[in-house]
C-alpha atoms as a PDB file:
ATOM      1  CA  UNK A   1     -13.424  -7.786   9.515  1.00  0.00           C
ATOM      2  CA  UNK A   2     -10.512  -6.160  11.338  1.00  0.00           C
ATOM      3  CA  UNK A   3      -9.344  -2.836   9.673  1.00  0.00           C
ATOM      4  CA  UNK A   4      -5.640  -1.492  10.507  1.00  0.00           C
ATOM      5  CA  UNK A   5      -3.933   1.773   9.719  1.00  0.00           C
ATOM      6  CA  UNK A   6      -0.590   1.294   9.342  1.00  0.00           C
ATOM      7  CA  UNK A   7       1.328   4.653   9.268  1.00  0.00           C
ATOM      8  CA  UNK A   8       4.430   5.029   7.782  1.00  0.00           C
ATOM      9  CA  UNK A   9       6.628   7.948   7.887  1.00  0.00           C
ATOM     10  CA  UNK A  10       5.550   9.794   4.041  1.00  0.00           C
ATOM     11  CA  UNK A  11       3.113  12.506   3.696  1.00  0.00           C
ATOM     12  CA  UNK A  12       0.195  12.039   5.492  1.00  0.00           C
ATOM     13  CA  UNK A  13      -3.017  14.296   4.712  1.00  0.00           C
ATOM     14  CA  UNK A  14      -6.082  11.906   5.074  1.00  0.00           C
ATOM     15  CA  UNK A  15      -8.437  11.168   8.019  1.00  0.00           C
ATOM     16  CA  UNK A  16      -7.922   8.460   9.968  1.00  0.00           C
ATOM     17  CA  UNK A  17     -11.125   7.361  10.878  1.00  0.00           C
ATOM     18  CA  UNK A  18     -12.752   3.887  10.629  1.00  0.00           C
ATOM     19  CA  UNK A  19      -9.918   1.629  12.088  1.00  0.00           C
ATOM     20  CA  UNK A  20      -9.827  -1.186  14.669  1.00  0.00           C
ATOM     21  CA  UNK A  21      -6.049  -1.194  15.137  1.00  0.00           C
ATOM     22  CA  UNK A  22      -3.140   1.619  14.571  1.00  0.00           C
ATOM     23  CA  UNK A  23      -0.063   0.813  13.868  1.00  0.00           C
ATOM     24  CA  UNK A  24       2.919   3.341  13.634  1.00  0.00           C
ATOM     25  CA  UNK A  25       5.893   2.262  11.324  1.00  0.00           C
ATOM     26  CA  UNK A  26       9.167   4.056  12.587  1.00  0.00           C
ATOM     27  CA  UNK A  27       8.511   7.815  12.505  1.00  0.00           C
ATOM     28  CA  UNK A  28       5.287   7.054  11.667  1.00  0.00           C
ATOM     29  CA  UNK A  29       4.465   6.422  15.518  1.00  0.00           C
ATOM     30  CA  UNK A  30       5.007   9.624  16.120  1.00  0.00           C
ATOM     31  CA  UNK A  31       2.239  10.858  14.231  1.00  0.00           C
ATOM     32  CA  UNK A  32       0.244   8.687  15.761  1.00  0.00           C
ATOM     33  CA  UNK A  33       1.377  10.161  19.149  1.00  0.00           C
ATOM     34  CA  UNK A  34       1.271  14.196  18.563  1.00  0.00           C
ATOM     35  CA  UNK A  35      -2.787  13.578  16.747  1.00  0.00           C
ATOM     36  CA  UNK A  36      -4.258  11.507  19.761  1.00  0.00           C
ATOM     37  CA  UNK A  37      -4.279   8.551  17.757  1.00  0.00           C
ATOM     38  CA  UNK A  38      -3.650   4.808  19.649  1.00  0.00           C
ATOM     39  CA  UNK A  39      -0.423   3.420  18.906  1.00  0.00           C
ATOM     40  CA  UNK A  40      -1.637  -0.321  19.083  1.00  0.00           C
ATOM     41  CA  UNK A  41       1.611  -1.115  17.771  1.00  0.00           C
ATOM     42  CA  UNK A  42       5.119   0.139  16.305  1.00  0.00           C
ATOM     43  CA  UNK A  43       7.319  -1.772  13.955  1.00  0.00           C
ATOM     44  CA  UNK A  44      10.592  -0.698  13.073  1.00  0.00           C
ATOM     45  CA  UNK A  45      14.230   0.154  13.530  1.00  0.00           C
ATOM     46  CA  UNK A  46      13.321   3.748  15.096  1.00  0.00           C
ATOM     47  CA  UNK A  47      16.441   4.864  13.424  1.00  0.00           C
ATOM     48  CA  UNK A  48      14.837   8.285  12.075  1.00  0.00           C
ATOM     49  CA  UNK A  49      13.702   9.061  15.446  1.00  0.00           C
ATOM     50  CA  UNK A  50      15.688  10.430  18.449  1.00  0.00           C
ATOM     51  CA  UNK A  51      16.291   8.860  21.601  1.00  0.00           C
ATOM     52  CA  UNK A  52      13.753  11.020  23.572  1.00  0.00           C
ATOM     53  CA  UNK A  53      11.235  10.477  21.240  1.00  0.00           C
ATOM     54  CA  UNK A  54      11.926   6.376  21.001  1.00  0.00           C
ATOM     55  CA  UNK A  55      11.755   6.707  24.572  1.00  0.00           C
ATOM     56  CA  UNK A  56       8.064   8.474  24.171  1.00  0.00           C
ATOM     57  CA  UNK A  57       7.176   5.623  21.585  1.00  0.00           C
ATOM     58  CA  UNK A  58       8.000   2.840  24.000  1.00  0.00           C
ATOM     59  CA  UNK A  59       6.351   4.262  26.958  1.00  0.00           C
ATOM     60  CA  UNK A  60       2.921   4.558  25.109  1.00  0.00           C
ATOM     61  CA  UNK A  61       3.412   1.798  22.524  1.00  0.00           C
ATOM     62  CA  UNK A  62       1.011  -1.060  23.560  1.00  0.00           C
ATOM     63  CA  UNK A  63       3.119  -3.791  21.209  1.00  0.00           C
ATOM     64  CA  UNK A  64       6.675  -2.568  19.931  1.00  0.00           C
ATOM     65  CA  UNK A  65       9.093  -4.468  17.498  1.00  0.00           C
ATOM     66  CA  UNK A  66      12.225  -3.167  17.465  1.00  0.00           C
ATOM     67  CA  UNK A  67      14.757  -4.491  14.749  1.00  0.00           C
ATOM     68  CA  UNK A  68      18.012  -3.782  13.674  1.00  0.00           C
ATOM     69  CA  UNK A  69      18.946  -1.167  11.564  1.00  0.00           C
ATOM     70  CA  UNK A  70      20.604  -4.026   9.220  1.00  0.00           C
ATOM     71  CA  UNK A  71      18.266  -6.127   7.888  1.00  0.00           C
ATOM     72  CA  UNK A  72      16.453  -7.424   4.848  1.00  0.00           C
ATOM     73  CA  UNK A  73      13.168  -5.825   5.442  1.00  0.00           C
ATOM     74  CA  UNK A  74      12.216  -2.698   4.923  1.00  0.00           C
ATOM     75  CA  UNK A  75      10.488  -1.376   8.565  1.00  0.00           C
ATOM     76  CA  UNK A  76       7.221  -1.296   6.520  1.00  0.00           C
ATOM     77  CA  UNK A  77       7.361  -4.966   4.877  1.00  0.00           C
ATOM     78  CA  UNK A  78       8.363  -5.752   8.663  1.00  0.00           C
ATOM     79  CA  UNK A  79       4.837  -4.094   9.791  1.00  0.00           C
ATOM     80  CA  UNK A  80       3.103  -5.811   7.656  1.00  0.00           C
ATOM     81  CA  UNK A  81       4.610  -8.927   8.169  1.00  0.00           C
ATOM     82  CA  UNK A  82       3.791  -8.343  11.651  1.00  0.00           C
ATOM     83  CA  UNK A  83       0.169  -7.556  11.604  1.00  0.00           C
ATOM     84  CA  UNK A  84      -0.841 -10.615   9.338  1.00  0.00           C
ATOM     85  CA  UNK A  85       1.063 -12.874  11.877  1.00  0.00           C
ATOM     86  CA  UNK A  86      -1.849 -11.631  14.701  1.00  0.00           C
ATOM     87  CA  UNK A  87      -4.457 -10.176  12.395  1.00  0.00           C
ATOM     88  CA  UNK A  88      -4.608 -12.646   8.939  1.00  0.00           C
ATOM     89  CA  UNK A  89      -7.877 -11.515   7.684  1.00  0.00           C
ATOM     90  CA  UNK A  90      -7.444  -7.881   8.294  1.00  0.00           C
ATOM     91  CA  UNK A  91      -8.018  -5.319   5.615  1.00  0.00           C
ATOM     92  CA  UNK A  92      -4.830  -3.274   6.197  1.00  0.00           C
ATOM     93  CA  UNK A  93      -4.722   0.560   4.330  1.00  0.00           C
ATOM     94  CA  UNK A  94      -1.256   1.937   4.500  1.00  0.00           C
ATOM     95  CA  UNK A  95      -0.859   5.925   4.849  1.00  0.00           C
ATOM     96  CA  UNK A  96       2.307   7.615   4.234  1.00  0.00           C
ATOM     97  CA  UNK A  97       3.781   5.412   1.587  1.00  0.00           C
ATOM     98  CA  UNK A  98       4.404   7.978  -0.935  1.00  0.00           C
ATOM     99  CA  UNK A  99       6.191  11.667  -0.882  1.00  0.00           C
ATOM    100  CA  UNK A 100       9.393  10.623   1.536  1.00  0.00           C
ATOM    101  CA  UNK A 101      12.504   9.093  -0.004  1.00  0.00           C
ATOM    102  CA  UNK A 102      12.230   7.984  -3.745  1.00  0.00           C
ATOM    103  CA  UNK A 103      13.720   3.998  -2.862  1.00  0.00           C
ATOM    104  CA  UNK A 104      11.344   3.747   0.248  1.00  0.00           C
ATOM    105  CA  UNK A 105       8.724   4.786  -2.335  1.00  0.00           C
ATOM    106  CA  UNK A 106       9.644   1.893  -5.150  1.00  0.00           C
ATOM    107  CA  UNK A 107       9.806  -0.397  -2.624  1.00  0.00           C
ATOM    108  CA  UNK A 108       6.637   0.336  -1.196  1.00  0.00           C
ATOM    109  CA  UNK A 109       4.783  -0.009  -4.711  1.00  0.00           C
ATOM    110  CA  UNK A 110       6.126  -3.252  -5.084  1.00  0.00           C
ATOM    111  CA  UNK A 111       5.547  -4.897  -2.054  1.00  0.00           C
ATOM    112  CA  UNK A 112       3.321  -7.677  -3.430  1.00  0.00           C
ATOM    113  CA  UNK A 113       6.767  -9.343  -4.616  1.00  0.00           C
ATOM    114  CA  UNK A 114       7.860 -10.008  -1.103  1.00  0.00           C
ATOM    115  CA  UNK A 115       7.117 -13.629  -1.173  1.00  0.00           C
ATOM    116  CA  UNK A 116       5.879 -13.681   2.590  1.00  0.00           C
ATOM    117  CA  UNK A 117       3.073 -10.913   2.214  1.00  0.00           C
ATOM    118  CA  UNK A 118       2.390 -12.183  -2.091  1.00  0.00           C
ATOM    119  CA  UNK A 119      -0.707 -13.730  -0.750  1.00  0.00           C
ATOM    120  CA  UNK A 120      -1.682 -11.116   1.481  1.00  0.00           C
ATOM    121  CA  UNK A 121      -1.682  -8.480  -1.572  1.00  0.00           C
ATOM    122  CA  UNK A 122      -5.157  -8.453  -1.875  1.00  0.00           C
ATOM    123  CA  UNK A 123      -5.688  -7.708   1.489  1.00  0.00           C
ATOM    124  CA  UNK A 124      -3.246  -4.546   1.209  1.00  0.00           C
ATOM    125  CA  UNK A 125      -3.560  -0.545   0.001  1.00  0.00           C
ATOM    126  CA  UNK A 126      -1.622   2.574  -0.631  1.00  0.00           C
ATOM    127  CA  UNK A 127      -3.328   5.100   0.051  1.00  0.00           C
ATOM    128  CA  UNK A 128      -3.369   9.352  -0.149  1.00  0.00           C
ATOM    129  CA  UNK A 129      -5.515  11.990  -0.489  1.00  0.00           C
ATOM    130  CA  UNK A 130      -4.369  11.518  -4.336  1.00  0.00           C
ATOM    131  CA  UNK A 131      -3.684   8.189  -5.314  1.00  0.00           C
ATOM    132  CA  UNK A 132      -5.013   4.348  -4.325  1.00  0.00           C
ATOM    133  CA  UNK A 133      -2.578   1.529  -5.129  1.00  0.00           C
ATOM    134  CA  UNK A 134      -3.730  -1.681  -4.766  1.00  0.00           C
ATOM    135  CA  UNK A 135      -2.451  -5.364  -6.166  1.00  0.00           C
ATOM    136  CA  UNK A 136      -4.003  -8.354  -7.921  1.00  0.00           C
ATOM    137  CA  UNK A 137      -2.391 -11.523  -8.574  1.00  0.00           C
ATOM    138  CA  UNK A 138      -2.743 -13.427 -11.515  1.00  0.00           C
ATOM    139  CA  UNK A 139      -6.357 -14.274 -13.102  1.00  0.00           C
ATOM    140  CA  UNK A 140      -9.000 -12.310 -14.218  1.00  0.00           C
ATOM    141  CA  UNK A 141     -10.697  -9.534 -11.648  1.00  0.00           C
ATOM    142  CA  UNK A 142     -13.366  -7.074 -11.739  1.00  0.00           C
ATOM    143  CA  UNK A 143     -12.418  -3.832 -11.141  1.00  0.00           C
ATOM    144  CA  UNK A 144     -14.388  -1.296  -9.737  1.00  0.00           C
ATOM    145  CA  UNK A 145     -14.300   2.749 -10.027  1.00  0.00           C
ATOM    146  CA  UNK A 146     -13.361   4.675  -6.797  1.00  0.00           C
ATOM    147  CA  UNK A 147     -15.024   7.650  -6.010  1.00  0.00           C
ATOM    148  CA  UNK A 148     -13.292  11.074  -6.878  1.00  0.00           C
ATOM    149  CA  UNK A 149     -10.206   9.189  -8.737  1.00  0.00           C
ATOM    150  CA  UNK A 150     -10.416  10.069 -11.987  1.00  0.00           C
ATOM    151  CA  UNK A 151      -7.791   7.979 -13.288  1.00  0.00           C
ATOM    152  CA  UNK A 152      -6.384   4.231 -13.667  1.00  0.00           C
ATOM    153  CA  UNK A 153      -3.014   2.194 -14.395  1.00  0.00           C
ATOM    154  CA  UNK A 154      -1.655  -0.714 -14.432  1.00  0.00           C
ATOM    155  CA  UNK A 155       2.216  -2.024 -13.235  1.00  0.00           C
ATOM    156  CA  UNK A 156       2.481  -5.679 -14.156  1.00  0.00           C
ATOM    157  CA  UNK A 157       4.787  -7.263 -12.803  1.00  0.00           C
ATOM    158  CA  UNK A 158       8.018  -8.873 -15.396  1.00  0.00           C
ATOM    159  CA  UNK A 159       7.137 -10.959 -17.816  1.00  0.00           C
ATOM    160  CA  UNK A 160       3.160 -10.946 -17.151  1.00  0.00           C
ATOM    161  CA  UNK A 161       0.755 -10.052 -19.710  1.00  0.00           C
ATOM    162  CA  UNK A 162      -2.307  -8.199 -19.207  1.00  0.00           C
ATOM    163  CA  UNK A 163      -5.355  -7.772 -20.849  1.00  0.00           C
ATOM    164  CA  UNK A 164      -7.641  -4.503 -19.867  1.00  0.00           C
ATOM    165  CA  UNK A 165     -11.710  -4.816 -20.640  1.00  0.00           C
ATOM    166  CA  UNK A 166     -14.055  -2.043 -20.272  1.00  0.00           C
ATOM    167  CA  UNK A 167     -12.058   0.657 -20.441  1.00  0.00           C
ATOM    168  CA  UNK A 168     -11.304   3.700 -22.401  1.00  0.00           C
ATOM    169  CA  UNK A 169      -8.205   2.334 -23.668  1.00  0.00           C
ATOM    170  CA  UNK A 170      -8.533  -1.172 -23.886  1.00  0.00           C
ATOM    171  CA  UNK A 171      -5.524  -3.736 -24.333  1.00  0.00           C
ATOM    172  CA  UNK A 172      -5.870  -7.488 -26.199  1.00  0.00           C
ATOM    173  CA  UNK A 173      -4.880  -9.747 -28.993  1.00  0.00           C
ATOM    174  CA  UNK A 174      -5.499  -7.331 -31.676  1.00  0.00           C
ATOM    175  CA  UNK A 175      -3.084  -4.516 -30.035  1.00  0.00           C
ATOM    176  CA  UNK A 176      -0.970  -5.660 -27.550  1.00  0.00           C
ATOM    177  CA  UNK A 177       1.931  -4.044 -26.715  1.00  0.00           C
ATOM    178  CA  UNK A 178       4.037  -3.892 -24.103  1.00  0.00           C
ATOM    179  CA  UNK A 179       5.287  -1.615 -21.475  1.00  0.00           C
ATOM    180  CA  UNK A 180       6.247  -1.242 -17.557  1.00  0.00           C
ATOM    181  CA  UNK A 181       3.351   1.088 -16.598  1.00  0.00           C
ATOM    182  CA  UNK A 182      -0.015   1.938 -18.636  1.00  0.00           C
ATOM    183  CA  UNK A 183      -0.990   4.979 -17.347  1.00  0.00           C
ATOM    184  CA  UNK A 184      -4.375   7.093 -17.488  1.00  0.00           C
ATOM    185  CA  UNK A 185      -6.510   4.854 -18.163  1.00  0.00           C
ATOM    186  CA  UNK A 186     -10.340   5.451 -17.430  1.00  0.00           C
ATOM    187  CA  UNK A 187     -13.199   4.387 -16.443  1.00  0.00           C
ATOM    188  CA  UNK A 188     -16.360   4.338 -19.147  1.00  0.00           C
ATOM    189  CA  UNK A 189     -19.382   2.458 -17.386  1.00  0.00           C
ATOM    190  CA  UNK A 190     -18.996   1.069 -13.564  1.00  0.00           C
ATOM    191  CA  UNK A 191     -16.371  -1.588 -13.582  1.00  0.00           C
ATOM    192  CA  UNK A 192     -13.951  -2.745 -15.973  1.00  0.00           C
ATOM    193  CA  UNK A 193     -12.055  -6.196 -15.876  1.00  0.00           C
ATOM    194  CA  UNK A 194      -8.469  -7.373 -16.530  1.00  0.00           C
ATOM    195  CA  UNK A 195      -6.509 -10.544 -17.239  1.00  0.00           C
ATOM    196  CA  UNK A 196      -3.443 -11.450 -16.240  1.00  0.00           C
ATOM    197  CA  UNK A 197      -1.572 -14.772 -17.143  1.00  0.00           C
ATOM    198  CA  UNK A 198       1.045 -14.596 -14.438  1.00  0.00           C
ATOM    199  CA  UNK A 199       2.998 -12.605 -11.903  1.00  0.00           C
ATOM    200  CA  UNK A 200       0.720  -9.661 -10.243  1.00  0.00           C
ATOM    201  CA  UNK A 201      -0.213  -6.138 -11.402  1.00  0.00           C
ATOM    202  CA  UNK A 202      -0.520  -2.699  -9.660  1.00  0.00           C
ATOM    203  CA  UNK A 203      -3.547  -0.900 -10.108  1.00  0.00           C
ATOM    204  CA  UNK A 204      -3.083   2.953  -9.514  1.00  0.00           C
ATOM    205  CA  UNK A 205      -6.113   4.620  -8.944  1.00  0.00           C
ATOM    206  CA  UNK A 206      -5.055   8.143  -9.424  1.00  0.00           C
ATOM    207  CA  UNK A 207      -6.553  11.838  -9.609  1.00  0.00           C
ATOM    208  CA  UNK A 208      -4.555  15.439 -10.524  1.00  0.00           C
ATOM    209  CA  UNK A 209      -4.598  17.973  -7.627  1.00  0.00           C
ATOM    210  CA  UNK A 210      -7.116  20.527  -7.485  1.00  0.00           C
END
């Protein structure tokens, strides 16, 4: 199974270890660049970069997509979009998606409603040296605790109800209610499970810094 770091242009503080293919998103290929790292590809519309540095990212870039700075993807949905065209099975972990700009952010947590990459979302995670995001159509999944995240929640998308199993604060027929995001949720044995009728959901995987 083909692993890919895609790097986008947030905060970055893990490791990078462990992955078949590197992929720099925008800015993100310079960080790629300045820690040694291969740039197997970069994906974007380089407008956050200068021109020296696009220059750098071209010369080294093994595969680059440039687009226009107008367009209806964000550079990120582009990546992706991009490595399941070459790499379908591939388990891709995204680093940098959170701490830059607040819409980049959003639209990053919501990427599973991008039609093209929907059935892909299982395939895709957020990831930082504080949170795991990852997404789950509709149906019922098992899901499982992650080490050293000490907390869970749960985005569903509009109109989809969820169910939550297993877990502290559980969530059925006999006290239902809704809202946009139940946070802080935990973990009380190894795995809990959760139901959804439609739509997808965002699990959040989630710890407080130490």
């Amino acid at each position: 199974m083909i692993k890919v770091a895609v790097v986008a242009g947030g905060d970055l503080d893990l490791v990078m270890t462990g992955f078949d293919v590197f992929v720099g998103v925008d800015a993100g290929s310079l960080f790629l660049l300045k820690h040694n790292l291969p740039l197997d590809m970069a994906v974007g519309d380089f407008d956050s970069v200068s021109a020296e540095e696009l220059q750098w990212i071209k010369a080294e870039a093994k595969s680059l997509t440039q687009a226009p700075a107008e367009k209806d993807d964000t550079d990120l949905e582009l990546a992706l979009k991009t490595v399941f065209e070459q790499y379908p099975e591939a388990q891709v972990s995204v680093l940098g998606a959170f701490g830059g700009r607040l819409d980049h952010m959003m639209s990053n947590l919501f990427l599973a409603s991008e039609p093209s990459l929907a059935s892909f979302m299982q395939q895709i995670k957020l990831q930082d040296s504080l949170n795991l995001v990852r997404f789950f159509p509709q149906g019922r999944h098992l899901i499982e605790p992650v080490e050293g995240m000490t907390y869970v929640s749960f985005m569903p998308s509009d109109g989809s109800r969820l169910t939550i199993e297993g877990a502290k604060y559980p969530l059925n027929t006999s006290n239902y209610f809704f809202k946009k995001c139940y946070s802080s949720n935990e973990f009380i044995d190894e795995d809990l499970v959760i139901e959804l009728d439609s739509g997808y959901v965002v699990v959040i995987y989630s710890k407080d810094r130490s």
